[in-house]
Protein backbone atom coordinates (compact mmCIF):
# COMPACT_ATOMS: atom_id res chain seq x y z
CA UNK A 1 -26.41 -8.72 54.86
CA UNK A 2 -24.16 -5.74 54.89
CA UNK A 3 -26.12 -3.74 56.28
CA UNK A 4 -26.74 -6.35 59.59
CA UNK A 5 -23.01 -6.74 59.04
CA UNK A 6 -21.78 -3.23 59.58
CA UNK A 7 -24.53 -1.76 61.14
CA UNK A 8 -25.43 -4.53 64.03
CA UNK A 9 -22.07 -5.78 64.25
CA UNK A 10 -23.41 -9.32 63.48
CA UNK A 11 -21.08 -12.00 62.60
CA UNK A 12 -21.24 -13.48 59.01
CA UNK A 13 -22.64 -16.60 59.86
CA UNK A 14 -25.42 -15.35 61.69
CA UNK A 15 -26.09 -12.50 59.37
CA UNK A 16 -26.51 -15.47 56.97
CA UNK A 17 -28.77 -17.39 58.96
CA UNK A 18 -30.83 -14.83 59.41
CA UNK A 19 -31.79 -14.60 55.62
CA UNK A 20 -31.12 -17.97 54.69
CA UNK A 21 -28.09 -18.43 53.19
CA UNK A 22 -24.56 -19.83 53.52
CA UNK A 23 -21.66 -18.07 54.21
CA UNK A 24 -20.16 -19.20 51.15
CA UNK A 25 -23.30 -17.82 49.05
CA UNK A 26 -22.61 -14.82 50.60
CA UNK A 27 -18.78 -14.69 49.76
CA UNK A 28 -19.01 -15.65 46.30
CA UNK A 29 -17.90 -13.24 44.06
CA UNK A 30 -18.85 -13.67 39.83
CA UNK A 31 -15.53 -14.21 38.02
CA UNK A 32 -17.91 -13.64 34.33
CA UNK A 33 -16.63 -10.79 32.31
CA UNK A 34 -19.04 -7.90 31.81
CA UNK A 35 -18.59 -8.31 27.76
CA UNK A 36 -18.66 -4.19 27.40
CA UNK A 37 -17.73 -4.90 23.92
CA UNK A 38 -20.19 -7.46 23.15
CA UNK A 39 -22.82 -5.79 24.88
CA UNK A 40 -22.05 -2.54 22.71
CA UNK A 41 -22.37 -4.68 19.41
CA UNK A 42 -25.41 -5.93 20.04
CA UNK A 43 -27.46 -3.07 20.91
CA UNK A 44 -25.81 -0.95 17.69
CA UNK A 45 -26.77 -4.18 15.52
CA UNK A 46 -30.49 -4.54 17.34
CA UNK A 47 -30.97 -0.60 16.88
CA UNK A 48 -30.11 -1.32 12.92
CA UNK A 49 -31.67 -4.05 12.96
CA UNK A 50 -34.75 -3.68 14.49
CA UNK A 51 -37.13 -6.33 13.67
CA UNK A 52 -34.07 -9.14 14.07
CA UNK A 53 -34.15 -11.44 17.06
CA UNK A 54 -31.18 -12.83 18.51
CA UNK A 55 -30.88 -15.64 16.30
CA UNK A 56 -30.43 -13.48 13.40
CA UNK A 57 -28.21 -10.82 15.48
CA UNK A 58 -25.66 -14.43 16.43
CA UNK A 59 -25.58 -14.67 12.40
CA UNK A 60 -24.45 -11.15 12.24
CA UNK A 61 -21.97 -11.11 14.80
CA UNK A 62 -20.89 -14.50 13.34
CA UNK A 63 -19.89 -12.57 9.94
CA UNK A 64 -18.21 -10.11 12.00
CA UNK A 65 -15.90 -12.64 13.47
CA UNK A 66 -17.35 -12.84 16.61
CA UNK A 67 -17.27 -16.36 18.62
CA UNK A 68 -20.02 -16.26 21.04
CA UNK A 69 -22.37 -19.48 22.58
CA UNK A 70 -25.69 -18.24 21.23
CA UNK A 71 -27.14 -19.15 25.05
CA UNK A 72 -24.77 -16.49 26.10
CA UNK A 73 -26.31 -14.39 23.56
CA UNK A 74 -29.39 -15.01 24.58
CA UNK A 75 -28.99 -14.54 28.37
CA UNK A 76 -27.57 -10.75 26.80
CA UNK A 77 -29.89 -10.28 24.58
CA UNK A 78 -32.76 -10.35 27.37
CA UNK A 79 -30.73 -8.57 29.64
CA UNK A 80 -30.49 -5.56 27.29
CA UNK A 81 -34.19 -5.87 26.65
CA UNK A 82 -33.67 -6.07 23.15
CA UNK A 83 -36.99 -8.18 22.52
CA UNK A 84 -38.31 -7.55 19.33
CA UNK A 85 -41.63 -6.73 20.55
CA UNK A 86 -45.05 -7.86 18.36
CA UNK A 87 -46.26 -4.59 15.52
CA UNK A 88 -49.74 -3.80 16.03
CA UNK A 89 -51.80 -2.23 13.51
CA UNK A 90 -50.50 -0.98 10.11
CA UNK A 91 -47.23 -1.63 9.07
CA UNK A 92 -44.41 1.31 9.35
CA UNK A 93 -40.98 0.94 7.94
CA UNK A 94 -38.68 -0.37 10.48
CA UNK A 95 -35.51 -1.22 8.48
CA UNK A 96 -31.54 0.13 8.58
CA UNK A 97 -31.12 3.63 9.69
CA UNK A 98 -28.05 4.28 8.19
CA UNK A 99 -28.29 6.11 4.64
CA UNK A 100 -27.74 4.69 1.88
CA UNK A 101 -25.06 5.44 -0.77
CA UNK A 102 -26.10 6.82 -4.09
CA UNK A 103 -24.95 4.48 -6.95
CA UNK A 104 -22.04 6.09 -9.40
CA UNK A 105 -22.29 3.03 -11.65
CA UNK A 106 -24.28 0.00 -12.96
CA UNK A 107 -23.81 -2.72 -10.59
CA UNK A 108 -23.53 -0.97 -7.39
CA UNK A 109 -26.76 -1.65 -5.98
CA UNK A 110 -29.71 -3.55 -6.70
CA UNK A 111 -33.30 -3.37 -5.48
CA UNK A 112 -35.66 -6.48 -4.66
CA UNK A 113 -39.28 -6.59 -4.46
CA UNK A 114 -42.02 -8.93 -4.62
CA UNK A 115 -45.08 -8.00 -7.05
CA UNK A 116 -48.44 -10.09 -5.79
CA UNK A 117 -51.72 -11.01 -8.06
CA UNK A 118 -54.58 -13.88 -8.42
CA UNK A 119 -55.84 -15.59 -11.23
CA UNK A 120 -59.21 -15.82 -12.13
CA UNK A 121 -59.13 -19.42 -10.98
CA UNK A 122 -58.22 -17.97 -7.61
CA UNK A 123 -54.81 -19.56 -7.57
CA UNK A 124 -52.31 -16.76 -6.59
CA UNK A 125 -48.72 -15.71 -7.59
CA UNK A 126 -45.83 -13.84 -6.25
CA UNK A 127 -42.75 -12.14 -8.98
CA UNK A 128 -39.59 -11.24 -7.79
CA UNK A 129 -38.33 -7.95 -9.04
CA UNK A 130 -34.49 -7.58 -9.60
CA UNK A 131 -33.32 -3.47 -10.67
CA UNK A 132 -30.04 -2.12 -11.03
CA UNK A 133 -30.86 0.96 -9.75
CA UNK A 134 -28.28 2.99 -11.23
CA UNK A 135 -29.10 2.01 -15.04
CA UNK A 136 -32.71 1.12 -14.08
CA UNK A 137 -32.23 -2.07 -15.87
CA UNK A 138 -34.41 -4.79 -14.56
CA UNK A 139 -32.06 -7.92 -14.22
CA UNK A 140 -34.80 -10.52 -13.15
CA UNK A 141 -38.57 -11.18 -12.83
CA UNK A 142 -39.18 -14.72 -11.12
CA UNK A 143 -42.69 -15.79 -11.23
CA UNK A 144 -44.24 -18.36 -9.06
CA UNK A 145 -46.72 -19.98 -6.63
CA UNK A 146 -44.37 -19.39 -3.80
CA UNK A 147 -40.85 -17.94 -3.57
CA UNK A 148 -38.62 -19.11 -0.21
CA UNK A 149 -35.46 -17.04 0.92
CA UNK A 150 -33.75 -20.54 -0.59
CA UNK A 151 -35.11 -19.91 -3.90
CA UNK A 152 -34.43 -16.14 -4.13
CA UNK A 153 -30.72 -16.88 -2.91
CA UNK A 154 -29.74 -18.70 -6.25
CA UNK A 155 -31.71 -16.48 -8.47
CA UNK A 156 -29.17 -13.66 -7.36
CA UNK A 157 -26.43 -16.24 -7.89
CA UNK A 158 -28.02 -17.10 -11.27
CA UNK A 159 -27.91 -13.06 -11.92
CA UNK A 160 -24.45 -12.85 -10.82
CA UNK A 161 -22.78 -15.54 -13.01
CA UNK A 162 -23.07 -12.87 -15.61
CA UNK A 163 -22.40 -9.60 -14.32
CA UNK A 164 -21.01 -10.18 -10.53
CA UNK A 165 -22.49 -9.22 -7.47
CA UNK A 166 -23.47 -6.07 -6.89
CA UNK A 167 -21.75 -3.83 -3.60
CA UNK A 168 -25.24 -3.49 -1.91
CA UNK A 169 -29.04 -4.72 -2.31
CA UNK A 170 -31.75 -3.01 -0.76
CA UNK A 171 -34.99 -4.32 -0.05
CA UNK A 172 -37.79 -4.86 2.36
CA UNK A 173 -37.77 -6.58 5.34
CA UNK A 174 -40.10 -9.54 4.55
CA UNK A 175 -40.02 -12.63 5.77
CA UNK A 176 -38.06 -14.35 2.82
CA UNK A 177 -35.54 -12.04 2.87
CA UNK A 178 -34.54 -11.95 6.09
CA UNK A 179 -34.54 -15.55 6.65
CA UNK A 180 -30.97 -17.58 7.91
CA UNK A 181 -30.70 -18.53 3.75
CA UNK A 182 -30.82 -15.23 2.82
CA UNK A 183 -28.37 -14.24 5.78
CA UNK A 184 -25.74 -16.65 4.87
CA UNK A 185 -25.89 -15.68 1.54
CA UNK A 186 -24.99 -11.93 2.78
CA UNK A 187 -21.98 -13.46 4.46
CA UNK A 188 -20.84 -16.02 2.31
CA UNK A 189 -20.91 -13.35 -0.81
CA UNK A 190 -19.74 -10.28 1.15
CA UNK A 191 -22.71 -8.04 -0.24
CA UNK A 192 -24.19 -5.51 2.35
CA UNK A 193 -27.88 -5.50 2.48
CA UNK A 194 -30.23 -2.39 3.32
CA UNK A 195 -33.54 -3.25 4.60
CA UNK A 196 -36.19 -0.76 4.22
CA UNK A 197 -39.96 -0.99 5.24
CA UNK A 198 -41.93 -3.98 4.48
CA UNK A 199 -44.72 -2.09 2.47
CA UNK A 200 -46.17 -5.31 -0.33
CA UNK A 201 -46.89 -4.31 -3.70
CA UNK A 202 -50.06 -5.45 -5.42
CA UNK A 203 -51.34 -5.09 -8.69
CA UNK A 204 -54.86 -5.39 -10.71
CA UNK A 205 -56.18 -8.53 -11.09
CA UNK A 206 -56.26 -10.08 -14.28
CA UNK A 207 -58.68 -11.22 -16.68
C-alpha cells in the first residue's frame, strides 16, 4: 500500500482497491497498549516457571496484584511463544532457577515428596513426606490410595496449626503439587514455593 502510495503516486482509494481493502482498513491505527510491563512479567515468570501454562502463570500474576482478562493473557502468552512444549523421553529437572536459601532455623523451609509401593494384593499406595530441613525432623507421612493437591493442601494446614508455616517449601514439580489447589494455597498463606525436578521415589516392594 505504501509502497504503490509513494512510489506510483496512486491515490488511497485505488491503492486499496487494488489489494482489496477499504480505505478505512487501511487508516486504522491500533489504540491497544503494547503491555511492556506485562509482557516482561510473563516471560521472567514462564522462564521460572517452566513447565506452567498460562493458566497457572494468570494465578501467579493474580498473587502479584496483577488484573489482567486471562484471554488477554492468552493472546500474550502465544505471542511470546511461551508454549510449554510436550517432554520427550526421560525426565530432567525443569523447576525454579533461582537458588535457594539455606535454612538458619527450624521452620524455614520444608521439603515434600511422595514415596510410591504395591502390595502383594497388587493394590498400590502413595506417602507424602513432610521434612524440616533444617532440624531434619520429619513433620508428616500421609499414606494413601491416592493423594490430590486438595488433600495435600490441608495436611500442611493440619502441620501448621502447631508450629506455623514455614517461609519456603520445596518440592517437585508433580502434578499434585502444582495444581490451582495447591497454587491458591501459595497465595492465600504467603509461603514461597521452590519447584525442583520431578524425579518419583520408589521403594522395595513388600512382603
Amino acid at each position: 500500500m505504501d509502497w504503490a502510495i509513494e512510489e506510483r503516486g496512486y491515490s488511497q482509494r485505488r491503492a486499496c482497491g487494488l489489494v482489496g481493502i477499504t480505505p478505512r482498513v487501511y487508516r486504522y491505527r491500533s489504540s491497544r497498549p503494547d503491555d511492556a510491563g506485562l509482557r516482561g512479567r510473563l516471560r521472567e515468570l514462564a522462564n521460572e516457571r517452566r513447565r506452567f501454562g498460562y493458566r497457572r502463570l494468570h494465578l501467579l500474576l493474580r498473587r502479584e496484584g496483577v488484573a489482567v482478562n486471562w484471554k488477554k493473557l492468552y493472546r500474550l502468552y502465544k505471542e511470546e511463544r511461551l508454549t510449554v512444549r510436550k517432554r520427550g523421553g526421560r525426565k530432567r529437572a525443569l523447576g525454579t532457577r533461582a537458588p535457594m536459601a539455606i535454612p538458619q532455623d527450624a521452620n524455614q523451609r520444608w521439603s515434600l515428596d511422595f514415596v510410591s509401593d504395591t502390595l502383594t494384593d497388587g493394590r498400590r499406595f502413595r506417602i507424602l513426606c513432610v521434612i524440616d530441613d533444617f532440624s531434619r525432623e520429619c513433620l508428616a507421612t500421609v499414606v494413601d490410595n491416592s493423594l490430590s493437591g486438595e488433600r495435600v493442601a490441608r495436611e500442611l494446614d493440619r502441620i501448621a496449626e502447631r508450629r506455623g508455616f514455614p517461609c519456603m517449601i520445596v518440592s517437585d514439580n508433580g502434578t499434585e503439587l502444582t495444581s490451582n489447589a495447591m497454587l491458591k494455597w501459595q497465595q492465600d498463606r504467603s509461603v514461597e514455593w521452590h519447584y525442583i525436578g520431578n524425579r518419583p521415589i520408589r521403594t522395595q516392594a513388600w512382603v
